[in-house]
N, C-alpha and C. Protein backbone atom coordinates (compact mmCIF):
# COMPACT_ATOMS: atom_id res chain seq x y z
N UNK A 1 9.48 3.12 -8.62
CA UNK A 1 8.35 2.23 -8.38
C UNK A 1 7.92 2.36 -6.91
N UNK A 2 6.65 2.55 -6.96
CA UNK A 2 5.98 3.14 -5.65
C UNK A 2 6.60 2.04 -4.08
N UNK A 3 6.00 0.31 -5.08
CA UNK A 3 5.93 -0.76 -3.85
C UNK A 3 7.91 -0.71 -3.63
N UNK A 4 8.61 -0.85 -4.48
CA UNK A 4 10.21 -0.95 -4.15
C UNK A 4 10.38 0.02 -3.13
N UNK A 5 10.51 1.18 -3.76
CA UNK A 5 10.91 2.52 -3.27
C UNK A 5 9.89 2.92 -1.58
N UNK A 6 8.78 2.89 -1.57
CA UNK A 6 7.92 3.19 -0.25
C UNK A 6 7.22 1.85 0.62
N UNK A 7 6.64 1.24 -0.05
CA UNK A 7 5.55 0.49 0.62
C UNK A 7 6.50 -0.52 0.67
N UNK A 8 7.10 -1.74 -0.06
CA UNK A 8 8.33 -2.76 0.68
C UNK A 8 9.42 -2.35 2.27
N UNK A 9 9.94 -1.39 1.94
CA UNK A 9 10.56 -0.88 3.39
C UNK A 9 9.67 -0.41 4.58
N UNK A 10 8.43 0.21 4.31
CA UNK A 10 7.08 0.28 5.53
C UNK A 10 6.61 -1.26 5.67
N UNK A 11 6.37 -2.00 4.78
CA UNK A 11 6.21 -3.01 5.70
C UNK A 11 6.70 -3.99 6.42
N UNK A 12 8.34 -3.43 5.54
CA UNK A 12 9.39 -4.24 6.54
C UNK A 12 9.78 -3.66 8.08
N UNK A 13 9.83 -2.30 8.16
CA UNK A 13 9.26 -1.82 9.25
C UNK A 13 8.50 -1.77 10.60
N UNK A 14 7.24 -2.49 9.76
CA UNK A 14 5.98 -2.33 10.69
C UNK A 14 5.94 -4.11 10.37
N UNK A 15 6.51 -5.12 10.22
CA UNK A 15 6.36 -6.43 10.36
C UNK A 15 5.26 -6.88 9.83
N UNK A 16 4.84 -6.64 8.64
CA UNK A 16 3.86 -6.83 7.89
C UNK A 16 4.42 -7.74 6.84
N UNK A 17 3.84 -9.20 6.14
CA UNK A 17 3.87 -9.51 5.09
C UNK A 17 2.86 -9.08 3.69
N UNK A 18 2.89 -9.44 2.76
CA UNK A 18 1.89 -8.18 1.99
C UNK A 18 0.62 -9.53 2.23
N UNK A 19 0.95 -10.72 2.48
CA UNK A 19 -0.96 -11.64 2.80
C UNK A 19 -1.37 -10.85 3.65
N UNK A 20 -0.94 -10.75 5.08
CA UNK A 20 -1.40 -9.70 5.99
C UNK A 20 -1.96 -8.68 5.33
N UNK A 21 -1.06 -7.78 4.51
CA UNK A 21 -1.68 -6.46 4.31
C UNK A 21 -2.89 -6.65 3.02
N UNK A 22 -2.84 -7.67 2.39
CA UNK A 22 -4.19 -8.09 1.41
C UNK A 22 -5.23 -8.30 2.61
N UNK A 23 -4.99 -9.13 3.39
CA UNK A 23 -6.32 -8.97 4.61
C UNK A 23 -7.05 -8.05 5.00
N UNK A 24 -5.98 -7.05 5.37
CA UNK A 24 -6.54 -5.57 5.73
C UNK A 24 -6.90 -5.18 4.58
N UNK A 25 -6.78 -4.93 3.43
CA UNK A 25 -7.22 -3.86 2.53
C UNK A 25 -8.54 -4.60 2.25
N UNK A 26 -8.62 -6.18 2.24
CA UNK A 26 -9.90 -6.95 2.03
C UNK A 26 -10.90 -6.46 2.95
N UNK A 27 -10.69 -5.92 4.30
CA UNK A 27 -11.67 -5.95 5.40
C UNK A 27 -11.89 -4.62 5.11
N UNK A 28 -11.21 -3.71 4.89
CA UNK A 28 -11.51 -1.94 4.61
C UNK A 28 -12.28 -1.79 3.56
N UNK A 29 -11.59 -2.57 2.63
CA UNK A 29 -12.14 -1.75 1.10
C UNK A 29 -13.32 -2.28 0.45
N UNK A 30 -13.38 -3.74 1.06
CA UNK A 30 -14.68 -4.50 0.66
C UNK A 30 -14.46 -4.76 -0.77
N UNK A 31 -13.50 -5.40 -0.94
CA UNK A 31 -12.84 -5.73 -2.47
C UNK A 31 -12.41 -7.56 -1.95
N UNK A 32 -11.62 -8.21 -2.58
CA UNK A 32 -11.06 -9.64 -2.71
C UNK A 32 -9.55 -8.88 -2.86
N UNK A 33 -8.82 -8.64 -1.79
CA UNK A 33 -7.61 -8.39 -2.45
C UNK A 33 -6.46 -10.33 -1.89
N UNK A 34 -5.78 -10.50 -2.77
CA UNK A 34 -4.83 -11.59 -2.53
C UNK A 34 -3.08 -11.11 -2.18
N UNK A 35 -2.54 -12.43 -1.61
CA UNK A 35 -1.07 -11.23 -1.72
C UNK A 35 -0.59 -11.58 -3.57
N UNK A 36 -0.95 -12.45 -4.42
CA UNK A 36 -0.84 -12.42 -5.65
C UNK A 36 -1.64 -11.21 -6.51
N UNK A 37 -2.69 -10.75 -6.30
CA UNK A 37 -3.24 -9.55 -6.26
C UNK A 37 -2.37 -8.36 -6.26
N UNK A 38 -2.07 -8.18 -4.88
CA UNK A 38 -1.13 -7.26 -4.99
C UNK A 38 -0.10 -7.17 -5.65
N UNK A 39 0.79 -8.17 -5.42
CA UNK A 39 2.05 -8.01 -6.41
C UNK A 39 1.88 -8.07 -7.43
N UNK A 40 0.25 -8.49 -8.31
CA UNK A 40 0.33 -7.99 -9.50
C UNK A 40 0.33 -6.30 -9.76
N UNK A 41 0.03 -5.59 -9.15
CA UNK A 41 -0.45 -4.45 -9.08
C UNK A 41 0.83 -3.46 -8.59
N UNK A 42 1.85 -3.87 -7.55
CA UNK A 42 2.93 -3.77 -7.37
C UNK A 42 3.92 -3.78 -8.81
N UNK A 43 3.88 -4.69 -9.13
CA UNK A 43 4.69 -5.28 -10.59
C UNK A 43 4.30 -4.34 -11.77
N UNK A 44 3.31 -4.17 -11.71
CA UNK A 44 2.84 -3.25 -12.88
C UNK A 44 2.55 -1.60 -12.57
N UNK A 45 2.73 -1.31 -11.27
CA UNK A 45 2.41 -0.07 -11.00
C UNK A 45 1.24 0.56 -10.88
N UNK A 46 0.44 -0.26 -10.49
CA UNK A 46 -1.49 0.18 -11.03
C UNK A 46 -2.14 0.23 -9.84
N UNK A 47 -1.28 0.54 -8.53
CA UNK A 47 -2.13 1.03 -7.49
C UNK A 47 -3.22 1.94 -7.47
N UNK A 48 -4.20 2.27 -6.93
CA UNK A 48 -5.07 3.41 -7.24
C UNK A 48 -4.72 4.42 -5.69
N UNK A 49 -4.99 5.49 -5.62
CA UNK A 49 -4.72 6.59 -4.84
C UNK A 49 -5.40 6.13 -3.41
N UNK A 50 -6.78 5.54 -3.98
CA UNK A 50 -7.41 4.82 -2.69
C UNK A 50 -6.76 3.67 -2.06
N UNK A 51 -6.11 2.64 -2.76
CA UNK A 51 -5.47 1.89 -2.52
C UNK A 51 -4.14 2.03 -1.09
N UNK A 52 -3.44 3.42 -1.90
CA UNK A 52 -1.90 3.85 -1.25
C UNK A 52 -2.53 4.61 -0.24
N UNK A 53 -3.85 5.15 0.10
CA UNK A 53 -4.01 5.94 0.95
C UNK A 53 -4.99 4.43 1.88
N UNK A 54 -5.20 3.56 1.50
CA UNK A 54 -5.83 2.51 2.85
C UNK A 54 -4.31 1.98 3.08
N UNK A 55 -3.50 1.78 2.65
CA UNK A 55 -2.10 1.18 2.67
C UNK A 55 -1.20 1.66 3.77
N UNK A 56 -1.46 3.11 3.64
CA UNK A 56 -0.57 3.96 4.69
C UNK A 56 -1.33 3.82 6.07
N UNK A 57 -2.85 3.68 5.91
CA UNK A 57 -3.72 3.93 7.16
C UNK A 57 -3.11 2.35 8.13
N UNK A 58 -3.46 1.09 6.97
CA UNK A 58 -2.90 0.16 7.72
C UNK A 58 -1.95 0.09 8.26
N UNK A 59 -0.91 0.79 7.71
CA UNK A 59 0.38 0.95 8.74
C UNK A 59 0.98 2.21 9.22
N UNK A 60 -0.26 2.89 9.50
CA UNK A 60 -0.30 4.18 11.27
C UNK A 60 0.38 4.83 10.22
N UNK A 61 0.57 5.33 9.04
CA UNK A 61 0.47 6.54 8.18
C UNK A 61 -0.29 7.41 7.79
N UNK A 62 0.40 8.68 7.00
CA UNK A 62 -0.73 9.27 6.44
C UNK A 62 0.03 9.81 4.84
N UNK A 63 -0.64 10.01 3.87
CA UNK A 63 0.02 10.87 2.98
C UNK A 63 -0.09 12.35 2.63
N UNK A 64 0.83 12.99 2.49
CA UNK A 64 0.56 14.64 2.26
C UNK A 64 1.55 15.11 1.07
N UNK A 65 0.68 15.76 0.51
CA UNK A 65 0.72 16.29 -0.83
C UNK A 65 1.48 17.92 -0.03
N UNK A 66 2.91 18.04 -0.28
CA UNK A 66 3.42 19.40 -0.18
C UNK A 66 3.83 19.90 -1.41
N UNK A 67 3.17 21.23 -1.36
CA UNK A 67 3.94 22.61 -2.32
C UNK A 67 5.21 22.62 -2.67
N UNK A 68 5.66 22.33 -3.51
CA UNK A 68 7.25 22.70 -3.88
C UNK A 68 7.62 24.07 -3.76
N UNK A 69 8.86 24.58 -3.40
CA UNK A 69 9.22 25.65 -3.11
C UNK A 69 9.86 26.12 -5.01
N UNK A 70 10.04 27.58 -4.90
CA UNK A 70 10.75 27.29 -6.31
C UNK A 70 11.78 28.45 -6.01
């Protein structure tokens, strides 16, 4: 699960609660996000790509897609 496994430990990290981080994604994305919002979306797994990629920006990330070696 994306929020367990990545995004819970980054924002424990970077001192973020997820209301905070509903703020920011509210002011970027021009959406209504809530922190009940999120954790629905968390809970069910239904982030969208745009979502995890404003997610990382809010907290001084980036994501990269690497080639597997074989």
């Amino acid at each position: 699960m994306i929020y367990k496994d990545i995004i819970k430990p980054l924002l424990s990290l970077n001192q973020f609660t997820v209301e905070k981080l509903a703020q920011e994604m509210s002011g970027r994305l021009n959406k209504k996000y809530t922190r009940s919002s999120l954790n629905g979306k968390f809970s069910r797994d239904t982030l969208s790509m745009k979502e995890c990629q404003t997610i990382a920006e809010i907290l001084d990330y980036h994501i990269e897609f690497i080639k597997n070696k074989k």
